[in-house]
N, C-alpha and C. Protein backbone atom coordinates (compact mmCIF):
# COMPACT_ATOMS: atom_id res chain seq x y z
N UNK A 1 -5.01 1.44 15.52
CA UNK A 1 -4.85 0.86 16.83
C UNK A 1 -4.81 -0.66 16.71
N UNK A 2 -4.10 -1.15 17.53
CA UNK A 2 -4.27 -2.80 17.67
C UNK A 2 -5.32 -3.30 18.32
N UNK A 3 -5.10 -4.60 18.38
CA UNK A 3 -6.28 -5.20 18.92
C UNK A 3 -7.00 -4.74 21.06
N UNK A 4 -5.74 -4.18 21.27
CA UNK A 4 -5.54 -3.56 22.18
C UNK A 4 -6.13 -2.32 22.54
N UNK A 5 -7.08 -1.27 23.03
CA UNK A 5 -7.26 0.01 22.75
C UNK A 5 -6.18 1.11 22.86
N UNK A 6 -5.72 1.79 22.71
CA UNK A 6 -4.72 2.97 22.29
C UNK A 6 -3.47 2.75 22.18
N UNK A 7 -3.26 1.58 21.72
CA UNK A 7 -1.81 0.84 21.12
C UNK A 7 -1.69 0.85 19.68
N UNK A 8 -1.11 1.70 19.08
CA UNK A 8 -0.67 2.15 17.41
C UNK A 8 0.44 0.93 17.33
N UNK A 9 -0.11 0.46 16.57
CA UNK A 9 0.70 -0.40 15.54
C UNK A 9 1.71 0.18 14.79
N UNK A 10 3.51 -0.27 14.95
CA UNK A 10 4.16 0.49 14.77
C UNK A 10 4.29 0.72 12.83
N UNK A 11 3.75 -0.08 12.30
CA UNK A 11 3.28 -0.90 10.95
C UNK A 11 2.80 0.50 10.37
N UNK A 12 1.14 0.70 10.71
CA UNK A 12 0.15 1.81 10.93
C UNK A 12 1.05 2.56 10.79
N UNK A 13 1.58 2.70 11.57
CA UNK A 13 2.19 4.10 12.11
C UNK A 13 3.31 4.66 10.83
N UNK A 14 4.14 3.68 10.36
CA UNK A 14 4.88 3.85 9.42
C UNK A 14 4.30 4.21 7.91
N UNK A 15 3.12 3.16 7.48
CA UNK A 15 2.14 3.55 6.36
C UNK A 15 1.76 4.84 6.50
N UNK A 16 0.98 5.50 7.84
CA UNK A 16 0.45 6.82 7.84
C UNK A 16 1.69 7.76 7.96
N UNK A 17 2.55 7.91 7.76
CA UNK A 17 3.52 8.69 8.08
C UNK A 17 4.13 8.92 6.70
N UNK A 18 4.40 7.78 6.09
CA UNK A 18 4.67 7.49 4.18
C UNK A 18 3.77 8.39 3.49
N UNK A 19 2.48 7.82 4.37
CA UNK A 19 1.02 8.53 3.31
C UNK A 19 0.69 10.14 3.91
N UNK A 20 1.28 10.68 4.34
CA UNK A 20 1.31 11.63 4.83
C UNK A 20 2.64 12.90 3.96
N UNK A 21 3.86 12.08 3.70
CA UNK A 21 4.74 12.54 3.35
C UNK A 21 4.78 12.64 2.06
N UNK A 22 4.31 11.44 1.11
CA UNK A 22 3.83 11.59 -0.38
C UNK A 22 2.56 12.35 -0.21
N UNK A 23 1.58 12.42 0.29
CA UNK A 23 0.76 13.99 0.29
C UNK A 23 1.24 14.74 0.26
N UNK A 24 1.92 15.55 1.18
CA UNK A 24 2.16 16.87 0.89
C UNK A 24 3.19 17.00 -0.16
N UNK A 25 4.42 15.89 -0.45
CA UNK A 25 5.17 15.84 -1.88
C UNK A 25 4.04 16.10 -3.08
N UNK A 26 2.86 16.09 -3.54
CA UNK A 26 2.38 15.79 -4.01
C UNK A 26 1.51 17.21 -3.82
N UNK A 27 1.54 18.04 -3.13
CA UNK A 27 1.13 19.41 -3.04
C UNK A 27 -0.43 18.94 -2.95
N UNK A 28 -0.61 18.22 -1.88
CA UNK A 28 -2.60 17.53 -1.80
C UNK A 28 -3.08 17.98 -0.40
N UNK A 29 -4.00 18.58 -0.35
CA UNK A 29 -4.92 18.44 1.00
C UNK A 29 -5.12 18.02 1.60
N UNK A 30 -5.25 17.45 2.87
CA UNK A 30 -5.79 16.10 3.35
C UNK A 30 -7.71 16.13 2.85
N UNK A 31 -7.95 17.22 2.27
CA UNK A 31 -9.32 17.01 2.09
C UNK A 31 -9.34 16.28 0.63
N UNK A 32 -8.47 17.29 -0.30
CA UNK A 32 -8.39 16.38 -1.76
C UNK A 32 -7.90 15.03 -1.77
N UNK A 33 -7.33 14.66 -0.81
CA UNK A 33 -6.51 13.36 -0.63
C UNK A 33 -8.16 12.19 -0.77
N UNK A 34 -8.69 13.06 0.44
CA UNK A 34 -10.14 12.74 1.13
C UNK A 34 -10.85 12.04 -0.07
N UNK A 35 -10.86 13.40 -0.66
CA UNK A 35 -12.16 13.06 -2.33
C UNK A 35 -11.66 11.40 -2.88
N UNK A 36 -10.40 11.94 -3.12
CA UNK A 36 -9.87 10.29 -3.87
C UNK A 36 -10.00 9.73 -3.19
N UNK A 37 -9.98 9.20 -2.17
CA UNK A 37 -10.22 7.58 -1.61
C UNK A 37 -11.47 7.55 -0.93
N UNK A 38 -12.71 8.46 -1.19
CA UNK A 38 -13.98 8.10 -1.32
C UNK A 38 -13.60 8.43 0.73
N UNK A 39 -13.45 8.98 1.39
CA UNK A 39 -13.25 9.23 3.16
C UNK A 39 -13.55 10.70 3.27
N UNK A 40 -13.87 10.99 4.83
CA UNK A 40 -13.77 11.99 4.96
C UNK A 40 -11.70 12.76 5.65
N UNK A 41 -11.62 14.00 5.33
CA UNK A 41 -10.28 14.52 6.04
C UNK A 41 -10.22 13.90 7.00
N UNK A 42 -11.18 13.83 8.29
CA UNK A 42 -10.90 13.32 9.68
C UNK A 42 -10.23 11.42 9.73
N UNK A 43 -10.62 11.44 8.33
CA UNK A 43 -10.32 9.97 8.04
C UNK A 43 -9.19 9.51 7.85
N UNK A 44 -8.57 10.90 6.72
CA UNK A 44 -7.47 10.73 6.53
C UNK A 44 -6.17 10.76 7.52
N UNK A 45 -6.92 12.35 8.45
CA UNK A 45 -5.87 12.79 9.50
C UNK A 45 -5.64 11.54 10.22
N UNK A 46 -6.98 10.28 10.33
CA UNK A 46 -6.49 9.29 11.49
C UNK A 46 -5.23 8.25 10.70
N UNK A 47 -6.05 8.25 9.53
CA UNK A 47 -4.55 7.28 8.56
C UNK A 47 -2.88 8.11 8.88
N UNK A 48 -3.20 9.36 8.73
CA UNK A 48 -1.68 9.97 9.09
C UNK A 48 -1.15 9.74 10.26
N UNK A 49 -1.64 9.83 11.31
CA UNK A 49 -1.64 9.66 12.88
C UNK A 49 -1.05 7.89 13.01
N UNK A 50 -1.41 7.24 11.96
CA UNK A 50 -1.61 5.57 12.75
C UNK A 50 -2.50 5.37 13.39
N UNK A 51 -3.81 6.53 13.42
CA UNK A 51 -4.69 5.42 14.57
C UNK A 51 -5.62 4.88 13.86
N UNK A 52 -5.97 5.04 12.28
CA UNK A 52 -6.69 4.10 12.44
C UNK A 52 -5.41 2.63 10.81
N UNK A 53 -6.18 1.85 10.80
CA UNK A 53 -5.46 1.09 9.64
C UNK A 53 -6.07 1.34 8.47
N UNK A 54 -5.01 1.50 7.48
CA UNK A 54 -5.33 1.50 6.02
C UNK A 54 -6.02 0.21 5.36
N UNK A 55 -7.24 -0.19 4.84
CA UNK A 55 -7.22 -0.98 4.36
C UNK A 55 -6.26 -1.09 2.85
N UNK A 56 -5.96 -2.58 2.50
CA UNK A 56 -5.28 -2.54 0.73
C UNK A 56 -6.01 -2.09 -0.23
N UNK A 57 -7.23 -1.83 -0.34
CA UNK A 57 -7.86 -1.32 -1.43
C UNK A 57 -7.72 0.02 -0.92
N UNK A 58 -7.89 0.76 -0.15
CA UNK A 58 -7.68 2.01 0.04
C UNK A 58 -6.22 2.62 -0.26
N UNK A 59 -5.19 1.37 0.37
CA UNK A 59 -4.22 1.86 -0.16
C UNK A 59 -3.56 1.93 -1.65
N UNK A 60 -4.43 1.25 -2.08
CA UNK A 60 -3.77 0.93 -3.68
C UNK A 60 -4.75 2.27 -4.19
N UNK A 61 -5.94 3.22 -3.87
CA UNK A 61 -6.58 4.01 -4.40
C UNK A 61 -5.20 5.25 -4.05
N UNK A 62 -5.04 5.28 -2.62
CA UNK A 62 -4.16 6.53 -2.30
C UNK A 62 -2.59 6.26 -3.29
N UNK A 63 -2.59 4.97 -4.18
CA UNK A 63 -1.52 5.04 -4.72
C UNK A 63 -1.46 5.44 -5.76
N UNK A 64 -3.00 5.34 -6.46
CA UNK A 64 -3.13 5.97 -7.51
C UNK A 64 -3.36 7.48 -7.26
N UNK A 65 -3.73 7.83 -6.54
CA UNK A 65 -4.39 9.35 -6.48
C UNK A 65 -2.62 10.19 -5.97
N UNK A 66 -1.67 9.22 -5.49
CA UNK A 66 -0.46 9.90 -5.52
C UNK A 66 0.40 9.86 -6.21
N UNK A 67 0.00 9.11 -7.48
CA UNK A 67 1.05 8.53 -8.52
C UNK A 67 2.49 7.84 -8.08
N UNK A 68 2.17 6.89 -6.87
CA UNK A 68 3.18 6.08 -6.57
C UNK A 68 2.90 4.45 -6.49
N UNK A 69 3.53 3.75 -6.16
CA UNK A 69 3.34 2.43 -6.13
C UNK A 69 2.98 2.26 -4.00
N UNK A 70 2.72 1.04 -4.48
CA UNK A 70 2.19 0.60 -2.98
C UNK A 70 3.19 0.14 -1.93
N UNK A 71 4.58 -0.19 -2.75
CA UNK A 71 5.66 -0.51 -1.65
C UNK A 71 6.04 0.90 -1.46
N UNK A 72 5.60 2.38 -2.31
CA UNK A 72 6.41 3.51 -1.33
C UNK A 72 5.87 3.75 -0.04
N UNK A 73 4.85 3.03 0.05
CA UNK A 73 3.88 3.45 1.69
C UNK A 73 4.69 2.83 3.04
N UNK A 74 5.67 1.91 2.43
CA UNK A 74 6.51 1.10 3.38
C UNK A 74 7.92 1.66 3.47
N UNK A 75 8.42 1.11 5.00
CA UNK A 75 9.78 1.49 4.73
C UNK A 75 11.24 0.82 3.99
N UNK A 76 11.96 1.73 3.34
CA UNK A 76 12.26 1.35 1.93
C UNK A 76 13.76 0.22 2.67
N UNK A 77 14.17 0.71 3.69
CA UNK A 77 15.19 -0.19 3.92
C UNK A 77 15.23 -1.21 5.26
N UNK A 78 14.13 -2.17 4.84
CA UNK A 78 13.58 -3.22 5.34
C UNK A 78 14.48 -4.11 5.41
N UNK A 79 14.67 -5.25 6.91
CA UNK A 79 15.50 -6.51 6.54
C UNK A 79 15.14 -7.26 5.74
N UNK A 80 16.17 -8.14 5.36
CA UNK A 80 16.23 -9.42 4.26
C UNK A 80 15.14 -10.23 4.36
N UNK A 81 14.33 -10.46 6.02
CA UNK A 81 13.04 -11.32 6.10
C UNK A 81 11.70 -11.05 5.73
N UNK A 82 11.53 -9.35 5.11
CA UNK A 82 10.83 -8.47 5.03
C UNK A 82 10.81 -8.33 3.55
N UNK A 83 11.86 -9.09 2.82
CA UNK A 83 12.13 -8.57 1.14
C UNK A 83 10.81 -8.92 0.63
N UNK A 84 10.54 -10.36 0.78
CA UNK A 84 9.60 -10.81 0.28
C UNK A 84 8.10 -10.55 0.25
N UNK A 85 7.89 -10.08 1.07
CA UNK A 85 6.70 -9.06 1.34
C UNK A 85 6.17 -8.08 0.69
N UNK A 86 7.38 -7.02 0.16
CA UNK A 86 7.60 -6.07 -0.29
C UNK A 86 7.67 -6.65 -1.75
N UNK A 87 8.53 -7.29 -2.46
CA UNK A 87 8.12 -8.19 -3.85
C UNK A 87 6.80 -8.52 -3.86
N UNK A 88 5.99 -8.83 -3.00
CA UNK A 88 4.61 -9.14 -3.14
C UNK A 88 3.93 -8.28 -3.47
N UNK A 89 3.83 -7.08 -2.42
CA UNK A 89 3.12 -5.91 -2.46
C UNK A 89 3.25 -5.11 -3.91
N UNK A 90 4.95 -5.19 -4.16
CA UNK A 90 5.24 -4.96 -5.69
C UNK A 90 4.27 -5.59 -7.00
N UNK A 91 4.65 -7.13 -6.83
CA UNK A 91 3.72 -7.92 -7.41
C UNK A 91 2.40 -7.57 -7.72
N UNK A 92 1.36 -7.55 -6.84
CA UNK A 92 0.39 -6.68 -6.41
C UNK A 92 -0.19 -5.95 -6.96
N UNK A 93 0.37 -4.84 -6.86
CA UNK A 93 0.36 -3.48 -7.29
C UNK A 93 0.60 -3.79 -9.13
N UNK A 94 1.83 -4.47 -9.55
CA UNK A 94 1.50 -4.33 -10.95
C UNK A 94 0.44 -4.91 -11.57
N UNK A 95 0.74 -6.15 -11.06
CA UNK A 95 -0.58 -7.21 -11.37
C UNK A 95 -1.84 -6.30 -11.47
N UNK A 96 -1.93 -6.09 -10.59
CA UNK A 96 -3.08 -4.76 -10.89
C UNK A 96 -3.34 -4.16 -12.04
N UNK A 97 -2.66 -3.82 -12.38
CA UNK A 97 -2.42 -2.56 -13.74
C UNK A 97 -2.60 -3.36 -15.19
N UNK A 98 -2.45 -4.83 -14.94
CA UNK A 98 -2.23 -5.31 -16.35
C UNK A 98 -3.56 -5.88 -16.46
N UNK A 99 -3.55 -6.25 -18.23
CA UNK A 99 -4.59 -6.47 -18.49
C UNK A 99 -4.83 -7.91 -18.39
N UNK A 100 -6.13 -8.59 -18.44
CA UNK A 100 -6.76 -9.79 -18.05
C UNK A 100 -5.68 -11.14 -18.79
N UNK A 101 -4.99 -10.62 -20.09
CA UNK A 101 -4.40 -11.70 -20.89
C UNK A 101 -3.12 -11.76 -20.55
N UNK A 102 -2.54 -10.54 -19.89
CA UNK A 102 -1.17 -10.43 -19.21
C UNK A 102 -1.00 -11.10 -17.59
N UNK A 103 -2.67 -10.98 -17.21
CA UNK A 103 -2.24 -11.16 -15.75
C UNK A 103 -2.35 -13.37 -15.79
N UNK A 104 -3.00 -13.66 -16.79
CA UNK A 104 -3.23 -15.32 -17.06
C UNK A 104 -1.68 -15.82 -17.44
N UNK A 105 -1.25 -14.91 -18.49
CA UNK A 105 0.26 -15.53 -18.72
C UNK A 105 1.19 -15.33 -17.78
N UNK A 106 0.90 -14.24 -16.78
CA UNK A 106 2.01 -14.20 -15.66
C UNK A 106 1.57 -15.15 -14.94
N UNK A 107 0.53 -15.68 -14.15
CA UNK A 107 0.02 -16.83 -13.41
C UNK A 107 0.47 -18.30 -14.04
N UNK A 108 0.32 -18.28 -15.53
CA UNK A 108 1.37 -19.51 -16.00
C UNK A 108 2.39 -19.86 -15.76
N UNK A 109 3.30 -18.60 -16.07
CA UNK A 109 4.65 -18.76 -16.02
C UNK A 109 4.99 -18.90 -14.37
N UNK A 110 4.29 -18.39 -13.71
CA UNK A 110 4.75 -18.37 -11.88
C UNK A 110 3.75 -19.82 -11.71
N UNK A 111 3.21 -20.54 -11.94
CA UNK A 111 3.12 -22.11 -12.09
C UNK A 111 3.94 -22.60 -12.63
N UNK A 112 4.94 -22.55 -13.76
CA UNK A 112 5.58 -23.38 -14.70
C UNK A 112 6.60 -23.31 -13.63
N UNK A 113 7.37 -22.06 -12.93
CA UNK A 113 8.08 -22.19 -12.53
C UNK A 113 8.73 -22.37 -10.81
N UNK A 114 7.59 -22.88 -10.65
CA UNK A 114 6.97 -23.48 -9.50
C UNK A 114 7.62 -25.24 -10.04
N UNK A 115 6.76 -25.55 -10.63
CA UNK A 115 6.72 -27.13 -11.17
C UNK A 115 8.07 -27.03 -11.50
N UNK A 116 9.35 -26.12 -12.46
CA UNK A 116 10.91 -26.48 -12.52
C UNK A 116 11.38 -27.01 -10.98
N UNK A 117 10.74 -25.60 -9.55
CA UNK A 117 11.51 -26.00 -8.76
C UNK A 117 11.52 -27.69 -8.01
N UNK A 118 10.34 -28.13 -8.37
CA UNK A 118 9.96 -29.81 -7.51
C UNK A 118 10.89 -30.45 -8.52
């Protein structure tokens, strides 16, 4: 819901609907879904619904427990003002995965090439 009471965020609404659809692709319960991200089902059913919001750590757990990345929770054919977002979330998500000496040399190089563009 938004800041509003019973106004679904159309956002929400799209994440729980993603995370709903890679569940059952994924032949999962909403209760086993449950176990992995540490919630109860009723928790999940509200993430499916849009009513309540996903936090990012929750969603990056439901990405692991679905073996997908964190931009599949979004919709895939987003405008051009929206790309960048989605590169982030990408970003993100790998950055994640790498290890402490990979994630220092990627932070270099996205400084170095920062300092080409000035």
């Amino acid at each position: 819901m938004d800041s509003q009471r019973n106004i679904r965020n159309p956002i929400d609404a799209e994440v729980g609907a993603r995370l709903k659809q890679l569940r059952v692709q994924n032949r999962m319960t909403q209760v086993d879904l449950a176990t992995a991200l540490g919630v109860t089902f009723q928790q999940v059913q509200k993430y499916e619904k849009g009513q309540n919001r996903v936090a990012a750590s929750t969603l990056a757990k439901a990405a692991a427990a679905l073996n997908c990345k964190i931009t599949d929770f979004y919709q895939q054919d987003t405008p051009a003002a929206q790309e960048p977002a989605e590169a982030l979330l990408e970003l993100s998500d790998l950055y994640g995965r790498m290890a402490a000496r990979q994630r220092e040399a990627l932070l270099t190089t996205a400084r170095a090439l920062v300092e080409i563009q000035r």
